[in-house]
Protein backbone atom coordinates (compact mmCIF):
# COMPACT_ATOMS: atom_id res chain seq x y z
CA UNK A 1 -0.89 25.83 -3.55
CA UNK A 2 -3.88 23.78 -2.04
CA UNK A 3 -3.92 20.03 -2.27
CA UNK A 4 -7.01 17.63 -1.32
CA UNK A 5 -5.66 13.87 -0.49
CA UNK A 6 -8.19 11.61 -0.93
CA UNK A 7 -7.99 8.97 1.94
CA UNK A 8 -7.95 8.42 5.89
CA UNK A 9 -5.28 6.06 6.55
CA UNK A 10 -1.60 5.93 7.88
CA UNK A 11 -0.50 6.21 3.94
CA UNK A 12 -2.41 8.95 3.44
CA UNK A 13 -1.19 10.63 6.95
CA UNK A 14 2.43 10.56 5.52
CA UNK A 15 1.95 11.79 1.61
CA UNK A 16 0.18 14.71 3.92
CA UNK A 17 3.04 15.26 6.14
CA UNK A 18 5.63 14.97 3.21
CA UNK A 19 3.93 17.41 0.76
CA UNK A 20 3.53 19.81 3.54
CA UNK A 21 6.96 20.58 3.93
CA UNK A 22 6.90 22.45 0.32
CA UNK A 23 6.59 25.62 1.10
CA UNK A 24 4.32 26.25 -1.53
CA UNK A 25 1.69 24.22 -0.02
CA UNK A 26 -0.38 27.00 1.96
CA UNK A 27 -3.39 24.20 2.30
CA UNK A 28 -4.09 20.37 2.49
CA UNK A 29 -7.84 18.87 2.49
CA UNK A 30 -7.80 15.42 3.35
CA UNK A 31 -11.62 13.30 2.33
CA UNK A 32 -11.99 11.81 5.48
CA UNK A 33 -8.48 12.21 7.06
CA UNK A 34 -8.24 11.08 10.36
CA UNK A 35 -7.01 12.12 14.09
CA UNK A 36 -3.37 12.88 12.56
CA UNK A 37 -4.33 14.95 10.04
CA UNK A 38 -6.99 16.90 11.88
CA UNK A 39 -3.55 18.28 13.53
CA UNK A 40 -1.99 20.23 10.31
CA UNK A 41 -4.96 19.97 7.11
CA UNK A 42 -8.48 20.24 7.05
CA UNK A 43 -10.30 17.24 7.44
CA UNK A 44 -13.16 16.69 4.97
CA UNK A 45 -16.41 14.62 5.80
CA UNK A 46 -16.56 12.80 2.65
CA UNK A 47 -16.15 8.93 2.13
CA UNK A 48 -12.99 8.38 -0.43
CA UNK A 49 -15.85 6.28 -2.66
CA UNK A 50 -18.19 9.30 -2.79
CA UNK A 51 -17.24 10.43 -6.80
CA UNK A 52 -19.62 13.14 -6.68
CA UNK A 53 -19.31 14.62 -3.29
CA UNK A 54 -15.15 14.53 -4.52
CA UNK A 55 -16.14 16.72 -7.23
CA UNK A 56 -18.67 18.91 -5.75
CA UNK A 57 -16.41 19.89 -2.81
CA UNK A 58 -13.60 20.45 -5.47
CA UNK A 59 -15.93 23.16 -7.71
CA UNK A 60 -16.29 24.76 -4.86
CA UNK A 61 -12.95 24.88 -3.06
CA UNK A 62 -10.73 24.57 -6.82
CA UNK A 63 -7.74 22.76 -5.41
CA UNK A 64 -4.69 22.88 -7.67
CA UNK A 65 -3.97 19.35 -7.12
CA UNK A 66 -5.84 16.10 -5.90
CA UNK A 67 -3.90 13.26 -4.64
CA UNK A 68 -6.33 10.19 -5.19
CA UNK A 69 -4.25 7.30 -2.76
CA UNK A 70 -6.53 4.57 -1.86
CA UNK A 71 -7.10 1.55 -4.70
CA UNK A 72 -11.33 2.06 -4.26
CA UNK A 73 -11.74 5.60 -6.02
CA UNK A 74 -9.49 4.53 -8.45
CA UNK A 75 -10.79 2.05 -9.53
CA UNK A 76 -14.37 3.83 -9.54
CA UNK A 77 -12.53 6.17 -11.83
CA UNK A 78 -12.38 9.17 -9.74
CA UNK A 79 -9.10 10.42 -11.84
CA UNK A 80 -11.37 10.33 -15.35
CA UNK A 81 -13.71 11.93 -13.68
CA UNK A 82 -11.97 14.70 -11.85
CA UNK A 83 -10.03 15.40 -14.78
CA UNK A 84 -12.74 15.74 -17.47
CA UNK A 85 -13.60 18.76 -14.90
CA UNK A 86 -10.57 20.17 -15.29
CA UNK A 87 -9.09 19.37 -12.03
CA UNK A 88 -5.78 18.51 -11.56
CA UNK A 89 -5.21 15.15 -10.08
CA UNK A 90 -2.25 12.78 -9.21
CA UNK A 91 -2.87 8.96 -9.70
CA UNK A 92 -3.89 6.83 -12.52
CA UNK A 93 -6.84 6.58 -14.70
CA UNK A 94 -9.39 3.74 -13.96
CA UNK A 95 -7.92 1.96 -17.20
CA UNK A 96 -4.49 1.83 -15.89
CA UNK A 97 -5.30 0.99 -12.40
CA UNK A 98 -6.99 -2.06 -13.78
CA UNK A 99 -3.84 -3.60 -13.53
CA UNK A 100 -4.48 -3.54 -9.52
CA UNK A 101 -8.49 -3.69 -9.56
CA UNK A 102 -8.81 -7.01 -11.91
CA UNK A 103 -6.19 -9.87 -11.49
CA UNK A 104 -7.47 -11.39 -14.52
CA UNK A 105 -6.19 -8.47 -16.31
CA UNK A 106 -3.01 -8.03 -14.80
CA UNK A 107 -2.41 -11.82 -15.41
CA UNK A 108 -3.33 -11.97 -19.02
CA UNK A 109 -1.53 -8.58 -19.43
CA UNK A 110 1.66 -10.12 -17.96
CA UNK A 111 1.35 -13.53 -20.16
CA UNK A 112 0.81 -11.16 -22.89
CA UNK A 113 4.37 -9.03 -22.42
CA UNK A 114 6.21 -11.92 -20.93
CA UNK A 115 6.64 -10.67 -17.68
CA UNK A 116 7.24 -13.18 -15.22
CA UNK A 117 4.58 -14.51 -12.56
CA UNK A 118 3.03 -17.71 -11.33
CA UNK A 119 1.65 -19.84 -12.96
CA UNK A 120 -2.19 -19.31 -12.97
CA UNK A 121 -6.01 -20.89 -13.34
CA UNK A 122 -9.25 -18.08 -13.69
CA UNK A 123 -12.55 -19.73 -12.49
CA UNK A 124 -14.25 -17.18 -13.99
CA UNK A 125 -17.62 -17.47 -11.50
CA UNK A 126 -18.20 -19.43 -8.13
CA UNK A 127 -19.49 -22.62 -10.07
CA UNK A 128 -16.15 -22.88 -12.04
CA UNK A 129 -14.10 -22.40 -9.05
CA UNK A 130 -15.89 -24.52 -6.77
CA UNK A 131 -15.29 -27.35 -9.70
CA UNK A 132 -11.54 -26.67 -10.02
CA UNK A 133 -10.31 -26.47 -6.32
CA UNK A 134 -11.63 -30.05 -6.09
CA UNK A 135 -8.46 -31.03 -8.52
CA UNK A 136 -6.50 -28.07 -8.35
CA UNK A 137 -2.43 -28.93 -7.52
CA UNK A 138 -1.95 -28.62 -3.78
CA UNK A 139 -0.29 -26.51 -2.29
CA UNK A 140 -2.11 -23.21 -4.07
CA UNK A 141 -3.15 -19.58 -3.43
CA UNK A 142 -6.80 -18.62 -3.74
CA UNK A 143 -7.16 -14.84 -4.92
CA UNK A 144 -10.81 -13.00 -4.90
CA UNK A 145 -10.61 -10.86 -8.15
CA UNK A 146 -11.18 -7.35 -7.70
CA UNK A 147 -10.65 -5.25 -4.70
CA UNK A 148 -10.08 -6.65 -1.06
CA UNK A 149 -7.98 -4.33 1.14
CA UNK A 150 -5.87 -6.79 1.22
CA UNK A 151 -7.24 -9.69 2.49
CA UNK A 152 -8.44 -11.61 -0.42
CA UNK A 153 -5.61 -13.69 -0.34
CA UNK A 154 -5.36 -17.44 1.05
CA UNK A 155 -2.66 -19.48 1.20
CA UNK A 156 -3.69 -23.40 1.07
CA UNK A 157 -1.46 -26.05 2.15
CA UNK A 158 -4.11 -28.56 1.89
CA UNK A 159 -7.47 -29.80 -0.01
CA UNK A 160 -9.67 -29.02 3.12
CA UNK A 161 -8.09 -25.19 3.20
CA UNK A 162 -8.69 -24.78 -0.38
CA UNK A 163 -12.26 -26.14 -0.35
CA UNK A 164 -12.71 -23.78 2.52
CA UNK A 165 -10.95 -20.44 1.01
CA UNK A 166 -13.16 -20.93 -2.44
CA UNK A 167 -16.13 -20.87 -0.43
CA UNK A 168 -14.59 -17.70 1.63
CA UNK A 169 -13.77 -15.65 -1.40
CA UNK A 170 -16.67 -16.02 -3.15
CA UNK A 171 -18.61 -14.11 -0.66
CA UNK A 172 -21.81 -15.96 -1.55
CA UNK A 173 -21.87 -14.29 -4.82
CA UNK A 174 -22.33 -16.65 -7.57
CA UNK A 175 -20.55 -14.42 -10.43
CA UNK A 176 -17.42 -13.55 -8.18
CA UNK A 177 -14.15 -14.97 -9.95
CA UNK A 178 -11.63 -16.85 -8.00
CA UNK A 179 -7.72 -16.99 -9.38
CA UNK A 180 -5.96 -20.05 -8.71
CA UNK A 181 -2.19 -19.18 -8.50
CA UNK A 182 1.08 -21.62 -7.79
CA UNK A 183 2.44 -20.89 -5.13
CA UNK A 184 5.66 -19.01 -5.49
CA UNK A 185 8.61 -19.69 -2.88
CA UNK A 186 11.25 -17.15 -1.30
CA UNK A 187 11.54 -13.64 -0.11
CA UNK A 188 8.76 -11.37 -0.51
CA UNK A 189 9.40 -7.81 -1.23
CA UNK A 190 7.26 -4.52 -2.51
CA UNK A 191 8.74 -2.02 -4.59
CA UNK A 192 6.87 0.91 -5.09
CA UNK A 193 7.89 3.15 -8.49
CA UNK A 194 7.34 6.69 -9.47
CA UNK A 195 6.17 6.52 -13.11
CA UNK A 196 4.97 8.80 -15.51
CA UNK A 197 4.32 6.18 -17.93
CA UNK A 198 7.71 6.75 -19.83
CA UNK A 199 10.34 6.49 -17.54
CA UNK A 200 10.13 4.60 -13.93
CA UNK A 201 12.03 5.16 -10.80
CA UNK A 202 12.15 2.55 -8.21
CA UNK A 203 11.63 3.68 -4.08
CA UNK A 204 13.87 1.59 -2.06
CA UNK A 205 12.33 -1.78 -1.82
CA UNK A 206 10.51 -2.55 1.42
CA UNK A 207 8.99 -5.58 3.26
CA UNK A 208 5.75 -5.98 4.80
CA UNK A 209 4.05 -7.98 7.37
CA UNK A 210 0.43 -9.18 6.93
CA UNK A 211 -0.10 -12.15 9.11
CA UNK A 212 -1.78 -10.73 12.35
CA UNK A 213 0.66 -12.12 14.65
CA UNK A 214 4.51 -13.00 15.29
CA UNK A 215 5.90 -15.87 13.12
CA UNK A 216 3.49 -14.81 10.32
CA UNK A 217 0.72 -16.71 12.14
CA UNK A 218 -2.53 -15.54 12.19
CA UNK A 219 -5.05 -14.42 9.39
CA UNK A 220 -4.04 -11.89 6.60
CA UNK A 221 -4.43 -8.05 7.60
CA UNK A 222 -3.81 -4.76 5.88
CA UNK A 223 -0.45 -4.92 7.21
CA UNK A 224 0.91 -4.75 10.22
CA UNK A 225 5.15 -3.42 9.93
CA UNK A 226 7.41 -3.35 6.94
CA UNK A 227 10.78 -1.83 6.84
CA UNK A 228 13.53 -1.14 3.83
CA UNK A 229 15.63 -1.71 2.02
CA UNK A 230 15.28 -5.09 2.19
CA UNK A 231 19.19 -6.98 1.86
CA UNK A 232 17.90 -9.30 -0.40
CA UNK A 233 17.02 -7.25 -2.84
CA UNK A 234 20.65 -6.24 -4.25
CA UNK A 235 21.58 -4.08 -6.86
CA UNK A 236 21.74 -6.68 -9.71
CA UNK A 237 18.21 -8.18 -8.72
CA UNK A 238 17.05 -4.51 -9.07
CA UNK A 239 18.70 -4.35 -12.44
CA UNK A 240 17.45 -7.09 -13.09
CA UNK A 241 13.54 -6.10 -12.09
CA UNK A 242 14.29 -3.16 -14.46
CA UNK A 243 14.76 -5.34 -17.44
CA UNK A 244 12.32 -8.00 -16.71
CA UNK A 245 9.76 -6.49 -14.98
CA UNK A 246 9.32 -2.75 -14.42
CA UNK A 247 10.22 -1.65 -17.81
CA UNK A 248 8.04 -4.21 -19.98
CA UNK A 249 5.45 -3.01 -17.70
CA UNK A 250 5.13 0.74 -18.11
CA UNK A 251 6.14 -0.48 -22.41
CA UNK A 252 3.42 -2.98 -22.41
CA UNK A 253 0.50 -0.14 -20.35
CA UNK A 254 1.67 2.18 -23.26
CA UNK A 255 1.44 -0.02 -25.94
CA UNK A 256 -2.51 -0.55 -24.56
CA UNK A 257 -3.55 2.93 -24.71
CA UNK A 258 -3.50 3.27 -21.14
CA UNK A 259 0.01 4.77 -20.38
CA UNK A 260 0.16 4.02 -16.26
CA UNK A 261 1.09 8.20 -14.23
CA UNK A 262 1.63 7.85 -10.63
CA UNK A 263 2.68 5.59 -8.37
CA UNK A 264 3.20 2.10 -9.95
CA UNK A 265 3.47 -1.47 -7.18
CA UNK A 266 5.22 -4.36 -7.83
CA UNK A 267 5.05 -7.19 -5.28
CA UNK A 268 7.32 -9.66 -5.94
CA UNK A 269 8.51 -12.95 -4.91
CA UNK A 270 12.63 -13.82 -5.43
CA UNK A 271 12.33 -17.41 -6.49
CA UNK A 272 15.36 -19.39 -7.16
CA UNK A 273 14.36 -19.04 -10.71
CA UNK A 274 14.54 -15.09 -10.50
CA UNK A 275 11.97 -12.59 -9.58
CA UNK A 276 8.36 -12.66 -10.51
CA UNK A 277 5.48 -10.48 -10.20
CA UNK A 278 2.57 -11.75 -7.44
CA UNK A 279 0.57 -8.80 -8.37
CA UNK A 280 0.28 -5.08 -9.11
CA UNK A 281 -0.99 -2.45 -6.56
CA UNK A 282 -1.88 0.99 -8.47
CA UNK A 283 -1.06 3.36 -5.20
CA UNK A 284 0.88 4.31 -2.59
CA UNK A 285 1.13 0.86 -0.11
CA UNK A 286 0.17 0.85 3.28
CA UNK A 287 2.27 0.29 5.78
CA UNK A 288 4.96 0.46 2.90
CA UNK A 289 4.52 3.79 2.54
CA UNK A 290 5.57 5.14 6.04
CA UNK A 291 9.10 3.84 5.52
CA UNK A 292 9.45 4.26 2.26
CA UNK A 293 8.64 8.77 2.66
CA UNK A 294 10.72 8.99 5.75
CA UNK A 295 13.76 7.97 3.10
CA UNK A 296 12.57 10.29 0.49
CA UNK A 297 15.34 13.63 0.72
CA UNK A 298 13.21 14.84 -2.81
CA UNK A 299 10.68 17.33 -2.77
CA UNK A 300 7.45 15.00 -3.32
CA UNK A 301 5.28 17.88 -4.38
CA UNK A 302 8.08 18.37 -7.40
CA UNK A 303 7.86 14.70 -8.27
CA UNK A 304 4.23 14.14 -8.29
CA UNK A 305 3.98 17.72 -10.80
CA UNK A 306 6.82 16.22 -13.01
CA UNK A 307 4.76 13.09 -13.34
CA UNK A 308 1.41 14.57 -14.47
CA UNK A 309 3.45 16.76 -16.99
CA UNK A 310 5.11 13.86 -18.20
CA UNK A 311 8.79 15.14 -17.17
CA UNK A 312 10.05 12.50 -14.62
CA UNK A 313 13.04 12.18 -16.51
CA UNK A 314 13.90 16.07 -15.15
CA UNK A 315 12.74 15.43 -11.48
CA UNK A 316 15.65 14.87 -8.84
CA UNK A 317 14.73 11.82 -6.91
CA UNK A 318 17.12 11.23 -4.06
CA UNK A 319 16.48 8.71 -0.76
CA UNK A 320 18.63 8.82 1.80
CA UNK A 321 20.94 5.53 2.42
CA UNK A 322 19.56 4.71 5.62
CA UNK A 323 17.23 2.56 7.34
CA UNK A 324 13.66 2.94 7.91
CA UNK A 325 11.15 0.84 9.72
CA UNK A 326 7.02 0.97 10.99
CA UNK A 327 5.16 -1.11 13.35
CA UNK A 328 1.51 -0.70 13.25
CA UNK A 329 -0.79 -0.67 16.28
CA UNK A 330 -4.33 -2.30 16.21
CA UNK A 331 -7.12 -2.90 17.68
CA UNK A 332 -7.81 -6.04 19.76
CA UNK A 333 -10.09 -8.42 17.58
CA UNK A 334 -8.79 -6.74 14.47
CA UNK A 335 -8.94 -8.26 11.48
CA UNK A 336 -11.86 -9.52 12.58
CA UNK A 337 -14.57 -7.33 14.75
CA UNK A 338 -13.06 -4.70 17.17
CA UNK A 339 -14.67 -2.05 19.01
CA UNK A 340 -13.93 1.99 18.66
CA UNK A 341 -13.33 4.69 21.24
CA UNK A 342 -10.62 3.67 23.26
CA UNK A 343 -8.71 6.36 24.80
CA UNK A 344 -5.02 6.55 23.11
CA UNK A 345 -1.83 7.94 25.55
CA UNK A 346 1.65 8.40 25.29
CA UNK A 347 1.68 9.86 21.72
CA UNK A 348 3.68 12.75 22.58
CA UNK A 349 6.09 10.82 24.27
CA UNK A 350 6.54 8.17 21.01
CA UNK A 351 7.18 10.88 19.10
CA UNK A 352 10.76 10.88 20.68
CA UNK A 353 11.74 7.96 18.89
CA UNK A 354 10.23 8.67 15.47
CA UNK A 355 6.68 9.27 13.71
CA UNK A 356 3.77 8.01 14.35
CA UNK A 357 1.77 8.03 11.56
CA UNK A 358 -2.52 7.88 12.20
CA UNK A 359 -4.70 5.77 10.72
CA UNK A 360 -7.69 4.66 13.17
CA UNK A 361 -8.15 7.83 15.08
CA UNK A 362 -10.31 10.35 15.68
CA UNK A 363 -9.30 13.87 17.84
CA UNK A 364 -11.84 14.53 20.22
CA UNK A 365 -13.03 18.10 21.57
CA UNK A 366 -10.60 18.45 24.26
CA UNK A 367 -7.51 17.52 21.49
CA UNK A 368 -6.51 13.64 22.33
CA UNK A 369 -7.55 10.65 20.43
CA UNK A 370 -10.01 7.34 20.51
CA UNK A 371 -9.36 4.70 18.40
CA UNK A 372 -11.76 4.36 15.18
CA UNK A 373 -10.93 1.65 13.19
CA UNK A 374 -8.97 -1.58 13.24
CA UNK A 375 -5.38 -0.13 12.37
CA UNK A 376 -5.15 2.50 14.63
CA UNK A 377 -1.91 3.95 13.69
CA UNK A 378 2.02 3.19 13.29
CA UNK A 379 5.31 3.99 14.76
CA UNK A 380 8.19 4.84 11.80
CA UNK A 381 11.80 5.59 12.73
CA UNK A 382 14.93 5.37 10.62
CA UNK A 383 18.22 4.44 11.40
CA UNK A 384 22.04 3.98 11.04
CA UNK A 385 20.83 0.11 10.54
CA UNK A 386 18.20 -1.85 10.22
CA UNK A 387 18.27 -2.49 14.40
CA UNK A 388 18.45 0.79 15.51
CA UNK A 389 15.36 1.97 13.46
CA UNK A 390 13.68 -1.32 14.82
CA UNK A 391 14.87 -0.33 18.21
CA UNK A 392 13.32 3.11 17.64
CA UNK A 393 10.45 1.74 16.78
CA UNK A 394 9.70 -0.31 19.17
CA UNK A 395 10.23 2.21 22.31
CA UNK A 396 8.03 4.70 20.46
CA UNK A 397 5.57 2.07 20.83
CA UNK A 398 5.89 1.05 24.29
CA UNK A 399 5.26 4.73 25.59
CA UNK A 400 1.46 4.08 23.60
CA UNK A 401 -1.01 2.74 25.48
CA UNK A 402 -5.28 2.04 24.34
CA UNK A 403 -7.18 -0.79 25.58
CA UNK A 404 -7.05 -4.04 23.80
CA UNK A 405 -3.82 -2.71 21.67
CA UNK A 406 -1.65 -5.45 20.01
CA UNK A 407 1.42 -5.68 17.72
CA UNK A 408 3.38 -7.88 16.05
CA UNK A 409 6.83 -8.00 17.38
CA UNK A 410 9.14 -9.30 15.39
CA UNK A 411 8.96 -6.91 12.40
CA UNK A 412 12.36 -7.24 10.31
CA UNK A 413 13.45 -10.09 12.29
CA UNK A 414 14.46 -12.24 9.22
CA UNK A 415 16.32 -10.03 7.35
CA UNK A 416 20.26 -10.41 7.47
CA UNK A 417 20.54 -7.19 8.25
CA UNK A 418 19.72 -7.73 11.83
CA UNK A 419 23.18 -9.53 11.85
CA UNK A 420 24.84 -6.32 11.46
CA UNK A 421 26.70 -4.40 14.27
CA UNK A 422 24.90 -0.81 15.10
């Protein structure tokens, strides 16, 4: 079987490594891949936005399956179009991933099949918003609609912030929307779901970091650690996610004509007044992926074809009840400008303690790696508990060394877990 992952990041560096160990796979393409997976699949010089250099490479090379990760192709439609060609591909259609790529959708679809969220405000253009954060309640959260890779998200605590986040997010466009969004207290957690738009089974719910820096200081990032399960998230709040959330959501996608295959995203904030949605993601997360695989004892390969053929119900899904954790690398000045190239050492050696998963690389002619982008890569171990997979971790990533490399170093600290003896 040959595969083509659409993607270059850390996510799509573990699908790759878990659908490899199928032995049915005999090849994985990855459009563009990176430094990690240059060392097992063919890396493909094609952006993951390029539609119709997707579909020419695919005529030519006929993979039986396409794994379309990252939240910009999908919402370009590059599953309608791939499809309509006949080509097999895993991930939902641009219709159902609206649920991720507009958040006034998502919010009028969750008002509309009572699913619990915050309460909201859509300035529908730059004019509106600037007008509404001027007697919006304080404190609120400013939200750019459409796509942001994650950082179209501020949190305001004060007029001045909020003045200064509408003017942020509306990138000087004057028709860019701006959601204005309570803001929810209490444990944050992402659960990611297989779903083949029928039935819906929930990945062990994991916990990610996107301040840039310890104590969740710093500016938002793509993510930089997460680690599951996450002890606040017990088996009646999952029940209860089921019945109030996850359900009415794949119900409610059906009952719109635009049933939701592949991998469905539900972050969510545990009030005190029960769980509620803070928004949908229509793929794989990133970091949450890379310790949410390493758990997976399923085949993924058997999951993903039980999806598309509507079957999930007959797939074994099993994770392993352990503990898994990540802590991402970057690049000094990243979120913000950072510079490429930097000579990366001690990979070998991390490897010792767990997997490190690429994202920012690029393998050079003599077979190491520079850095290429502002994540460079992450460190995932698992454990007996929630410490030793942090302590795992956390030596793989001291044997790593690249000029101007930083970390956040308190990943998992606030989970009870920690309290736990080894």
């Amino acid at each position: 079987m040959k595969i083509l992952i659409i993607g270059g990041g850390g996510r799509e560096h573990a699908v790759a490594k878990a659908l490899i160990k199928n032995v049915a796979v005999e090849k994985i393409w990855v459009a563009p891949g990176n430094g990690g997976t240059a060392a097992f699949c063919e890396n493909v010089d094609i952006a993951a936005t390029d539609l119709p250099g997707v579909l020419a490479f695919c005529q030519e090379h006929q993979p039986d399956l396409v794994v379309v990760t990252p939240d910009d192709p999908l919402a370009l439609g590059m599953v309608d179009l791939l499809e309509e060609h006949d080509i097999p591909c895993f991930g939902p259609t641009r219709d159902a991933a609206q649920l991720e790529w507009s958040k006034g959708y998502a919010k009028a679809f969750m008002e509309k099949y009572n699913i619990p969220t915050a309460s909201h405000y859509m300035a529908e253009d730059a004019k509106a918003a600037k007008a509404y954060v001027k007697k919006c309640p304080i404190p609120i959260v400013l939200k750019a609609d459409g796509l942001a890779q994650g950082k179209g998200v501020v949190v305001c605590l004060t007029r001045e912030e909020a003045v200064a986040a509408q003017a942020q997010l509306s990138y000087g466009k004057p028709d860019q929307a701006i959601l204005f969004e309570e803001m929810l207290v209490g444990p944050e957690v992402s659960v990611l779901c297989f779903t083949d738009g029928k039935t819906i089974v929930p990945m062990p719910a994991a916990q990610d970091h996107k301040r840039a820096y310890d104590g969740d200081k710093g500016p938002n990032t793509g993510g930089m650690g997460a680690f599951s399960p996450v002890t606040v998230y017990t088996k009646e709040m999952a029940e209860r996610c089921m019945e109030e959330i996850y359900l009415p959501t794949i119900r409610g996608m059906e009952a719109e004509g635009r049933p939701f295959k592949g991998i469905l995203y539900f972050s969510l904030m545990l009030t005190e007044n029960g769980p509620k949605v803070i928004e949908y993601n229509a793929r794989f997360g990133d970091p949450e992926t890379q310790v949410v695989l390493p758990l997976l004892t399923s085949d993924l390969l058997n999951i993903m074809v039980g999806i598309r053929a509507g079957k999930l119900d007959k797939v074994k899904v099993k994770f392993q009840d352990a503990y898994s954790a990540c802590v991402v690398m970057s690049s000094g000045g990243y979120p913000s400008a950072y510079e490429k190239g930097k000579a990366i050492t001690g990979l070998e050696e991390a490897e010792k303690f767990g997997t490190v998963y690429h994202a920012g690389t690029k393998r050079i002619a003599d077979g190491s790696f520079v850095t290429s982008g502002g994540r460079v890569l992450c460190v995932s171990a698992t454990g007996r508990s929630l410490r030793q997979a942090l302590r795992n971790c956390y030596r793989g990533v001291d044997t790593i060394k690249f000029e101007g490399a930083f970390y956040r170093k308190d990943i998992g600290s606030k989970d009870s877990a920690l309290v736990k003896e080894d």
